[in-house]
PDB file of N, CA and C in Angstrom:
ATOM      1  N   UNK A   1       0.835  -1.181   0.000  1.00  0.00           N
ATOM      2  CA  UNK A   1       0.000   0.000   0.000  1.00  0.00           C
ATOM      3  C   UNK A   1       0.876   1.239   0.000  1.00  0.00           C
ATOM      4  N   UNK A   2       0.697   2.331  -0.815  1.00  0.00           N
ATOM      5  CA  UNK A   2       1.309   3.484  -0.838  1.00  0.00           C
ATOM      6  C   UNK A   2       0.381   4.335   0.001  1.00  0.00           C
ATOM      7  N   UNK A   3       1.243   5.435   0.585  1.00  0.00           N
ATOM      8  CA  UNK A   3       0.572   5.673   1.006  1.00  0.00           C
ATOM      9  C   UNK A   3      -0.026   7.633   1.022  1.00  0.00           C
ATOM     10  N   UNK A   4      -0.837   7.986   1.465  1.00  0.00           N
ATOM     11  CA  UNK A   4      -1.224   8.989   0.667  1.00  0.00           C
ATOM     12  C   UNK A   4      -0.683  10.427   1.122  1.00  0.00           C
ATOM     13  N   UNK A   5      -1.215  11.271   0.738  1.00  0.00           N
ATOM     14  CA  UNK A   5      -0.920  12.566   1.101  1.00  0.00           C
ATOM     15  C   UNK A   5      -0.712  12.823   2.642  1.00  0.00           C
ATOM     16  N   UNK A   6       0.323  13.775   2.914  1.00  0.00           N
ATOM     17  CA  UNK A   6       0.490  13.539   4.476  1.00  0.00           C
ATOM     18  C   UNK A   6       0.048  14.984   5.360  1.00  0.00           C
ATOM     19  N   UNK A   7      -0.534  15.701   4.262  1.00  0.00           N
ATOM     20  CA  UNK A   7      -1.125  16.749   4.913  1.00  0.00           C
ATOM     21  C   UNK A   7      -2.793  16.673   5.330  1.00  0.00           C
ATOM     22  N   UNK A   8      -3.021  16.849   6.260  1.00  0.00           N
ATOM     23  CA  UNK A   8      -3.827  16.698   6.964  1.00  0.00           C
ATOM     24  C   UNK A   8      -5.358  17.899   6.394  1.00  0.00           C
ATOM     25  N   UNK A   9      -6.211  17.413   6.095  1.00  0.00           N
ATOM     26  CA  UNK A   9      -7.660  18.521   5.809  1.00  0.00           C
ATOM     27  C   UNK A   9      -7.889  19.006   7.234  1.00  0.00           C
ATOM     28  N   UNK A  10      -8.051  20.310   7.039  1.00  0.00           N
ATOM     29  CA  UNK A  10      -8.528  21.701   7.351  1.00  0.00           C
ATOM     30  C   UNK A  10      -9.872  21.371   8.134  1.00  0.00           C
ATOM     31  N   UNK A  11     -10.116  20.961   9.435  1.00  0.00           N
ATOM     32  CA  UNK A  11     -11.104  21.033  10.677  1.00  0.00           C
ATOM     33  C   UNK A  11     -12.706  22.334   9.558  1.00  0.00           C
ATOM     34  N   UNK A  12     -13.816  21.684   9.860  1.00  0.00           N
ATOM     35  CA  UNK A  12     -14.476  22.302   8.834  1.00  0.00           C
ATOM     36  C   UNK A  12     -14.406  24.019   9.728  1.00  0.00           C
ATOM     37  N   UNK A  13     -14.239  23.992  10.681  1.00  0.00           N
ATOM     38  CA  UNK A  13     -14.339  25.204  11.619  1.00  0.00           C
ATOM     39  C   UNK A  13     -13.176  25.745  12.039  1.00  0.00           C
ATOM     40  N   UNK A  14     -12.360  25.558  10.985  1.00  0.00           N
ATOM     41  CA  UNK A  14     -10.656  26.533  11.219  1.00  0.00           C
ATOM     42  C   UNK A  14     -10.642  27.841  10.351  1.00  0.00           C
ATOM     43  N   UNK A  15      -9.535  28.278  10.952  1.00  0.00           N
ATOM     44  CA  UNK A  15      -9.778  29.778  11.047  1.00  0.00           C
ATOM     45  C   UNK A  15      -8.497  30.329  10.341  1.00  0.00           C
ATOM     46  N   UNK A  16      -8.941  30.647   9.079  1.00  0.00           N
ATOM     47  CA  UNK A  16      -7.673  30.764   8.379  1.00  0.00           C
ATOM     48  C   UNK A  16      -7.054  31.949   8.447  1.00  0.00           C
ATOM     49  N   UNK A  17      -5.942  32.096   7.899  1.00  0.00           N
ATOM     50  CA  UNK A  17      -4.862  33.010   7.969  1.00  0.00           C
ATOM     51  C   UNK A  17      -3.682  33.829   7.215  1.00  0.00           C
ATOM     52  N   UNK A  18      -2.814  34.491   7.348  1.00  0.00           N
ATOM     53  CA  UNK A  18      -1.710  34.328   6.487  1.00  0.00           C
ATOM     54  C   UNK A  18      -0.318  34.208   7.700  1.00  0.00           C
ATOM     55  N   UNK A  19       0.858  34.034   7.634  1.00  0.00           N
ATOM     56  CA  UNK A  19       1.906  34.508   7.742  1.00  0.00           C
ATOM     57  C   UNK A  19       3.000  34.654   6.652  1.00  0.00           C
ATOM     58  N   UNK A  20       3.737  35.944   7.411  1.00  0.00           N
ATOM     59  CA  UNK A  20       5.049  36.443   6.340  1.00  0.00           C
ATOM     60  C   UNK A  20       5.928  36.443   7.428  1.00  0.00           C
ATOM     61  N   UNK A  21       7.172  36.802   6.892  1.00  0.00           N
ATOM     62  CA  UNK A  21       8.441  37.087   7.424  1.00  0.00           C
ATOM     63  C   UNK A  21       8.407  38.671   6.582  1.00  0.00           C
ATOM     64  N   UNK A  22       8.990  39.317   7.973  1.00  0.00           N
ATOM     65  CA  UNK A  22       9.476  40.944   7.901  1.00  0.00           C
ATOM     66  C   UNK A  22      10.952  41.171   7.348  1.00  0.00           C
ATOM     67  N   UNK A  23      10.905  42.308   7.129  1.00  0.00           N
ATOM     68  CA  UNK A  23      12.466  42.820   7.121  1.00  0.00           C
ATOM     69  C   UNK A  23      13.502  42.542   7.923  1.00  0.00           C
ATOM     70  N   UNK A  24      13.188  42.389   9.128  1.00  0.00           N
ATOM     71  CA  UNK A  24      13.954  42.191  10.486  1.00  0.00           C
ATOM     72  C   UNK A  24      14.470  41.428  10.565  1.00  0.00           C
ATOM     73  N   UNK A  25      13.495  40.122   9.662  1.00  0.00           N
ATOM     74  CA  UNK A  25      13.301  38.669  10.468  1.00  0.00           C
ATOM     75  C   UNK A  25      12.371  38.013  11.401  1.00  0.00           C
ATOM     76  N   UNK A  26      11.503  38.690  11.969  1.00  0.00           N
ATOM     77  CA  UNK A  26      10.476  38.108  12.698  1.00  0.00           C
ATOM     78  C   UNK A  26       9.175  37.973  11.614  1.00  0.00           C
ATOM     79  N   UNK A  27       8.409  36.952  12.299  1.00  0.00           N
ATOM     80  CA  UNK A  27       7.747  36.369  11.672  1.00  0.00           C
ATOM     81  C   UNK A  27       6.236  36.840  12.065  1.00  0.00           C
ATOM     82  N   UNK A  28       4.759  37.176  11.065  1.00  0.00           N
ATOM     83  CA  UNK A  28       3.874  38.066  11.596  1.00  0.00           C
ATOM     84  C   UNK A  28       3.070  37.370  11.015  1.00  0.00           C
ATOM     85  N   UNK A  29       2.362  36.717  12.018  1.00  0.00           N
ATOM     86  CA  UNK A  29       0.677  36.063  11.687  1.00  0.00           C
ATOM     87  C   UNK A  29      -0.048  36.963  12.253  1.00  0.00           C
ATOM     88  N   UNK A  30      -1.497  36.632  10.770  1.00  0.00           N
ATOM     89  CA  UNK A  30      -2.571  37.382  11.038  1.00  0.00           C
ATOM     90  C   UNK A  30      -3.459  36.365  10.646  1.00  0.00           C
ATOM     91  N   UNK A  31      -5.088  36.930  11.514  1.00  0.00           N
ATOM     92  CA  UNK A  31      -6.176  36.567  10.239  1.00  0.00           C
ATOM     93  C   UNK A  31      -6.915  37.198   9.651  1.00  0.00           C
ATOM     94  N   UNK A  32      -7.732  36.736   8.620  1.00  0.00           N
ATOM     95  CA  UNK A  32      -8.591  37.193   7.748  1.00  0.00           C
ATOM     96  C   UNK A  32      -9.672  37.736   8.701  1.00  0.00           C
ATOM     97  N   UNK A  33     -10.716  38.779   8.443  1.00  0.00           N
ATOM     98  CA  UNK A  33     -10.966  39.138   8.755  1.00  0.00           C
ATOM     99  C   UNK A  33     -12.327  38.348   9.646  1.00  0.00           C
ATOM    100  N   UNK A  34     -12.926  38.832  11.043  1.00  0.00           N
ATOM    101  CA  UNK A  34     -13.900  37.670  11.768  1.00  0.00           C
ATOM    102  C   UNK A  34     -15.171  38.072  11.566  1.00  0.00           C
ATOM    103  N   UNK A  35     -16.291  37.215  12.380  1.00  0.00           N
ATOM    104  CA  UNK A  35     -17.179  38.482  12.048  1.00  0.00           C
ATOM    105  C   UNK A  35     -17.465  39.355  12.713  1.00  0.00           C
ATOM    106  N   UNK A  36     -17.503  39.721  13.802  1.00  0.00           N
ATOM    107  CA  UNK A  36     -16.877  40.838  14.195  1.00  0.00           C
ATOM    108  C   UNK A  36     -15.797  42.037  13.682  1.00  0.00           C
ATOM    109  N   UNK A  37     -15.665  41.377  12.540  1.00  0.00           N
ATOM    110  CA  UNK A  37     -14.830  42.502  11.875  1.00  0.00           C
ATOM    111  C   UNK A  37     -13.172  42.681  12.244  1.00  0.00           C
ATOM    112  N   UNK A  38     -12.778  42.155  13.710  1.00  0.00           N
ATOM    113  CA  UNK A  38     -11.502  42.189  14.001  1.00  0.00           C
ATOM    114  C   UNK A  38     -10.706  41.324  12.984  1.00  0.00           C
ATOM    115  N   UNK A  39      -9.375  41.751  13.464  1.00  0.00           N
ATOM    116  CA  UNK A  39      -8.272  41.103  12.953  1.00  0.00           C
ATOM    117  C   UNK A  39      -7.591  40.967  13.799  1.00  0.00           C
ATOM    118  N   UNK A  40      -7.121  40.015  14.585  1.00  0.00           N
ATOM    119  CA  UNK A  40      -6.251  38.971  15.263  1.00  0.00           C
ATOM    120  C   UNK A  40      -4.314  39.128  14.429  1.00  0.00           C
ATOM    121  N   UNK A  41      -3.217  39.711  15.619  1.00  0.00           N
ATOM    122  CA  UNK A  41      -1.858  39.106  14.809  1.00  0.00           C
ATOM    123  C   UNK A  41      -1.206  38.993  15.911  1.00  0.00           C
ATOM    124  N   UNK A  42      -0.372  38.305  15.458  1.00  0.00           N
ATOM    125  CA  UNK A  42       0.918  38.191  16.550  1.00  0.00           C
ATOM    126  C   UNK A  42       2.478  38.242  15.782  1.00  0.00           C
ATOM    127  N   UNK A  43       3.270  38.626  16.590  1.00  0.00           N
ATOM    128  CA  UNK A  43       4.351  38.259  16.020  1.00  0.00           C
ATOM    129  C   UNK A  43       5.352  37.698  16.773  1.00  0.00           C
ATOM    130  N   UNK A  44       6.183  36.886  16.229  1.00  0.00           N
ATOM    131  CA  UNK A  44       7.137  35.406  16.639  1.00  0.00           C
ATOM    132  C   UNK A  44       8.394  35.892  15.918  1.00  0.00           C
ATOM    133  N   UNK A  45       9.706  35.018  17.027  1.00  0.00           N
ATOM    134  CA  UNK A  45      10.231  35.103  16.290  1.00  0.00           C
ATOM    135  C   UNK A  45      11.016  33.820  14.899  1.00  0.00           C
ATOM    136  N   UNK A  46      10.244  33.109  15.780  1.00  0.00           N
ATOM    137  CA  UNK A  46      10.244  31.346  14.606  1.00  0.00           C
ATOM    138  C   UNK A  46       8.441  31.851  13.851  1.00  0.00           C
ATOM    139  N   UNK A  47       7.975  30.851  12.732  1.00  0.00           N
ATOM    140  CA  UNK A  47       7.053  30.653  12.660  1.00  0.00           C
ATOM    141  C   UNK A  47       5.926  29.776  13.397  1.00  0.00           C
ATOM    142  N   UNK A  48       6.651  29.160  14.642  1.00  0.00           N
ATOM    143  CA  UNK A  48       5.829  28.286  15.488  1.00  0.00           C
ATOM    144  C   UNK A  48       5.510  28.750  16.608  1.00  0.00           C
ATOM    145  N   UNK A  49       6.315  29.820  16.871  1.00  0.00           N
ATOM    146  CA  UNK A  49       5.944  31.003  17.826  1.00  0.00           C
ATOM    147  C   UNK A  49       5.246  31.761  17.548  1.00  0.00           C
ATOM    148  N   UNK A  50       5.128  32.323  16.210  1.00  0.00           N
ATOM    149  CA  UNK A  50       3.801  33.379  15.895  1.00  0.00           C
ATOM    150  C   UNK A  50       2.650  32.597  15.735  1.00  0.00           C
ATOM    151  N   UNK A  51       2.852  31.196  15.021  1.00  0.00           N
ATOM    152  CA  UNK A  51       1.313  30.885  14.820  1.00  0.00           C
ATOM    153  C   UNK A  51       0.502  30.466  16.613  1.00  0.00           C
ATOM    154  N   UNK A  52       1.343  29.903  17.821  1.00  0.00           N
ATOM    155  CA  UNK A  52       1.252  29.739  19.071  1.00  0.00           C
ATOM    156  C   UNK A  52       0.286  30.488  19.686  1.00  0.00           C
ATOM    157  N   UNK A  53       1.055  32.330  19.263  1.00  0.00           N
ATOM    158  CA  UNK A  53       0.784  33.562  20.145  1.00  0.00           C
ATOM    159  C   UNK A  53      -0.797  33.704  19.130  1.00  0.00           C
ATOM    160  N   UNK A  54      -1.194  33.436  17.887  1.00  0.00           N
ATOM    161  CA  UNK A  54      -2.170  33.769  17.550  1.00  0.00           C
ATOM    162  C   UNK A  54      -3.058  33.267  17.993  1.00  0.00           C
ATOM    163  N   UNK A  55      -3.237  31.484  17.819  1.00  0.00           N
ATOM    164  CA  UNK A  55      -3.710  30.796  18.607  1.00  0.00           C
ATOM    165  C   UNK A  55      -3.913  31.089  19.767  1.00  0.00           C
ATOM    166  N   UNK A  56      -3.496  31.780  21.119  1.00  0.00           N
ATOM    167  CA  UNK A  56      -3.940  31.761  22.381  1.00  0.00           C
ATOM    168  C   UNK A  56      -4.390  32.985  22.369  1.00  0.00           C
ATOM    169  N   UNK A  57      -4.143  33.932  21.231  1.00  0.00           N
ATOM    170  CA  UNK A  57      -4.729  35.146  21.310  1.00  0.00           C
ATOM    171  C   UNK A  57      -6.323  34.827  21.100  1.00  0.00           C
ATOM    172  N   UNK A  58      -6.374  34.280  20.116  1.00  0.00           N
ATOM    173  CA  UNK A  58      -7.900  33.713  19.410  1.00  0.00           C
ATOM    174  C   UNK A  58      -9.036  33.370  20.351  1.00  0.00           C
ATOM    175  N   UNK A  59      -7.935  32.202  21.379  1.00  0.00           N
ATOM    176  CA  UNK A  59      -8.733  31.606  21.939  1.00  0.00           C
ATOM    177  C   UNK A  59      -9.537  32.414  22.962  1.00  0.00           C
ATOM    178  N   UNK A  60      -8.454  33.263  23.411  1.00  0.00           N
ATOM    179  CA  UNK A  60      -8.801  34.466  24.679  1.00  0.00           C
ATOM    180  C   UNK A  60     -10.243  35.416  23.763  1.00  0.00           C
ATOM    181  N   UNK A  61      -9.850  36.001  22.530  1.00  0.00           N
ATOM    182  CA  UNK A  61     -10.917  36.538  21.983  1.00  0.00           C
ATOM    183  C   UNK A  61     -11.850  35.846  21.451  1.00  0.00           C
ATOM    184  N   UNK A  62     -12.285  34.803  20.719  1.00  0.00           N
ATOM    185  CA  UNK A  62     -13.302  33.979  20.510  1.00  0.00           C
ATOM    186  C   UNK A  62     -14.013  33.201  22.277  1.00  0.00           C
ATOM    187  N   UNK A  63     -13.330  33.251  23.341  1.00  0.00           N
ATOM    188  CA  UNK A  63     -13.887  32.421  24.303  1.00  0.00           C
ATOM    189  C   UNK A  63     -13.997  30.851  24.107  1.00  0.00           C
ATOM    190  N   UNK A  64     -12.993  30.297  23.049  1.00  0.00           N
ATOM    191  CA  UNK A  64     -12.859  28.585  22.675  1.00  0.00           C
ATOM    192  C   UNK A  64     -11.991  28.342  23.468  1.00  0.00           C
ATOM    193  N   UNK A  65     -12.187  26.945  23.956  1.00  0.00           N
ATOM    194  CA  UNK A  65     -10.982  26.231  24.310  1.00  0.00           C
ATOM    195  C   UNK A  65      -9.740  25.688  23.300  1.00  0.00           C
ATOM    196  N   UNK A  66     -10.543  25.672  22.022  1.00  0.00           N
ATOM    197  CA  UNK A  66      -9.153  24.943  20.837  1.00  0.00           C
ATOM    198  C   UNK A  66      -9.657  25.648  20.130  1.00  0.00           C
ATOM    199  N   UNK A  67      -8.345  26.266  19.261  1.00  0.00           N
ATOM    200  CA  UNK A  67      -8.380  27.033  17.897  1.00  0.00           C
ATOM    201  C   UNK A  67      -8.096  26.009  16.610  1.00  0.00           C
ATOM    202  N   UNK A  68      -8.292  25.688  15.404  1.00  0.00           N
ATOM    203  CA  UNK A  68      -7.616  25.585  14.143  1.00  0.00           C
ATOM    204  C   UNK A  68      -7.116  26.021  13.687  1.00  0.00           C
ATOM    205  N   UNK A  69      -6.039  26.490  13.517  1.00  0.00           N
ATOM    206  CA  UNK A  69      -5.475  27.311  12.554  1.00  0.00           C
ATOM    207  C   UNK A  69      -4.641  27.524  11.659  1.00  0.00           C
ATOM    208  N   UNK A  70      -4.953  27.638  10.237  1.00  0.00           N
ATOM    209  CA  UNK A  70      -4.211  27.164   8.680  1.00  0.00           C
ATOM    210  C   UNK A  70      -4.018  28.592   8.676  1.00  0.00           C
ATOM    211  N   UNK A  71      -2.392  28.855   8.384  1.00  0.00           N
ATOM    212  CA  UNK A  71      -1.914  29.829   7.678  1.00  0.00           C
ATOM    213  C   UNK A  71      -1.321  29.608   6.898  1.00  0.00           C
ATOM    214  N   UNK A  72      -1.461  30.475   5.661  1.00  0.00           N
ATOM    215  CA  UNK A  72      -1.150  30.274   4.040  1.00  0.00           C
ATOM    216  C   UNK A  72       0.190  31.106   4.129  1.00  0.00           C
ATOM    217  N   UNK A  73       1.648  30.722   3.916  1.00  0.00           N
ATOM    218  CA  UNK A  73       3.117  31.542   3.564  1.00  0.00           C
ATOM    219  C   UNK A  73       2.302  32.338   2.428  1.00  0.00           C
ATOM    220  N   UNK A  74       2.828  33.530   2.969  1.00  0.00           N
ATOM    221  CA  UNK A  74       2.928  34.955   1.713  1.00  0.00           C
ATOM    222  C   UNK A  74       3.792  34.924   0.895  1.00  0.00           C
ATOM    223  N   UNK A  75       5.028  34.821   2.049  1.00  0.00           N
ATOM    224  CA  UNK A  75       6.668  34.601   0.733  1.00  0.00           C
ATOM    225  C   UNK A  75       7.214  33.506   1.424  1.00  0.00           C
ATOM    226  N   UNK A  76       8.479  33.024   1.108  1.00  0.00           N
ATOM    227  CA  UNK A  76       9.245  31.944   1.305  1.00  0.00           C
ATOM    228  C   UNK A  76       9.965  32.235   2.944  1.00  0.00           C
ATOM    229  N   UNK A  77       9.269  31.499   3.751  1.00  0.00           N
ATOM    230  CA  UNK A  77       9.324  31.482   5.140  1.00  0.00           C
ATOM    231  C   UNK A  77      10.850  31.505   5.418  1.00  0.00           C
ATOM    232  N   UNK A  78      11.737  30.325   4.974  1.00  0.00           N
ATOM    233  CA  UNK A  78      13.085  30.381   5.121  1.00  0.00           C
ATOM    234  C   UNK A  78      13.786  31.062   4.132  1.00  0.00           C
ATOM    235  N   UNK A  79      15.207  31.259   4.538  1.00  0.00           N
ATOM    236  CA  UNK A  79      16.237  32.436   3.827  1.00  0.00           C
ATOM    237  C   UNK A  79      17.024  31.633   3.031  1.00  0.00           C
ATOM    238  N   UNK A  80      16.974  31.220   2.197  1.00  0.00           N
ATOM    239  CA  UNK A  80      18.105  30.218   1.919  1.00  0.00           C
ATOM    240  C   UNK A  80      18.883  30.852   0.337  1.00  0.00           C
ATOM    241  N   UNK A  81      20.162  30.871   1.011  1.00  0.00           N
ATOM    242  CA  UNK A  81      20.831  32.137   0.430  1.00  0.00           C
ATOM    243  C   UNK A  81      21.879  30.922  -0.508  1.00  0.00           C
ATOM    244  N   UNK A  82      21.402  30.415  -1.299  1.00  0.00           N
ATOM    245  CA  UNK A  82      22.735  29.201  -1.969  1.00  0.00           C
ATOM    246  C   UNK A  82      23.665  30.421  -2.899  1.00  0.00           C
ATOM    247  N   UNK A  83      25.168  30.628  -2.766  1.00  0.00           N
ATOM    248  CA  UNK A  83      25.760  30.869  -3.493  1.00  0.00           C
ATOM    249  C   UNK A  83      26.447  30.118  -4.219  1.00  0.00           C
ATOM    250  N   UNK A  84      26.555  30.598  -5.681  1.00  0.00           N
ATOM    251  CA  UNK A  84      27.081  29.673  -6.561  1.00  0.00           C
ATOM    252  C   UNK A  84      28.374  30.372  -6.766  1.00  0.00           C
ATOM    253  N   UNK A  85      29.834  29.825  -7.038  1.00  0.00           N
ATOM    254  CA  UNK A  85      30.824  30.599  -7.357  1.00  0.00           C
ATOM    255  C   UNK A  85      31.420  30.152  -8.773  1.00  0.00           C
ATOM    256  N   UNK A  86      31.211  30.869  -9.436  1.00  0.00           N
ATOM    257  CA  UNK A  86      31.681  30.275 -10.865  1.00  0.00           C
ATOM    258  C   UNK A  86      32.895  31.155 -11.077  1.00  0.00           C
ATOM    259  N   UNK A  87      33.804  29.782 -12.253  1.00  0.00           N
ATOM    260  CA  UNK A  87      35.061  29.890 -12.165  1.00  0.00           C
ATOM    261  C   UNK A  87      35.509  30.024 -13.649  1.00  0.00           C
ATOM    262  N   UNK A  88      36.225  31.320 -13.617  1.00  0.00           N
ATOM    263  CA  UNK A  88      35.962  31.518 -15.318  1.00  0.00           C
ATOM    264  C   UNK A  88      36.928  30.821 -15.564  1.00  0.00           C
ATOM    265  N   UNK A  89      36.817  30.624 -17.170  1.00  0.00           N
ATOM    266  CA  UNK A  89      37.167  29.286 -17.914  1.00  0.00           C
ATOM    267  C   UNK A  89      38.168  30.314 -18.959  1.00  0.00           C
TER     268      UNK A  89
END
């Protein structure tokens, strides 16, 4: 048996999102807008720290005990700087 996709579907009652990485380097989750109209962010300085601080923010403002929460990368979360050195011929 092969086996299938290892990402997990989206709780029908999760609460989606975005995060980016700043100029700085820290990392800034938000969400889309509630109905209430707020917008919920936090910022981390890993991405498992911002999505954390949103999450307990949520929970404190929604009044839930468990949040869901899918955030969609804006840009490329890690820095990965490959230099190539070419050697003239």
């Amino acid at each position: 048996m092969s086996k299938r996709g290892k990402n997990v579907p989206a709780s029908k009652d999760s609460i989606y999102g975005i995060i980016e990485r700043d100029g700085e380097g820290k990392f800034i989750a938000s969400t889309h807008g509630m109905k209430k109209g707020a917008v919920a962010s936090a910022t981390g300085c890993t991405p498992d720290e911002a999505k954390r601080l949103l999450e307990d923010k949520l929970k404190i403002m929604l009044k839930i005990e468990r949040a869901s929460l899918v955030l969609t990368p804006l840009n490329p979360l890690e820095d990965h700087q490959c230099s190539l050195l070419w050697t003239g011929s």
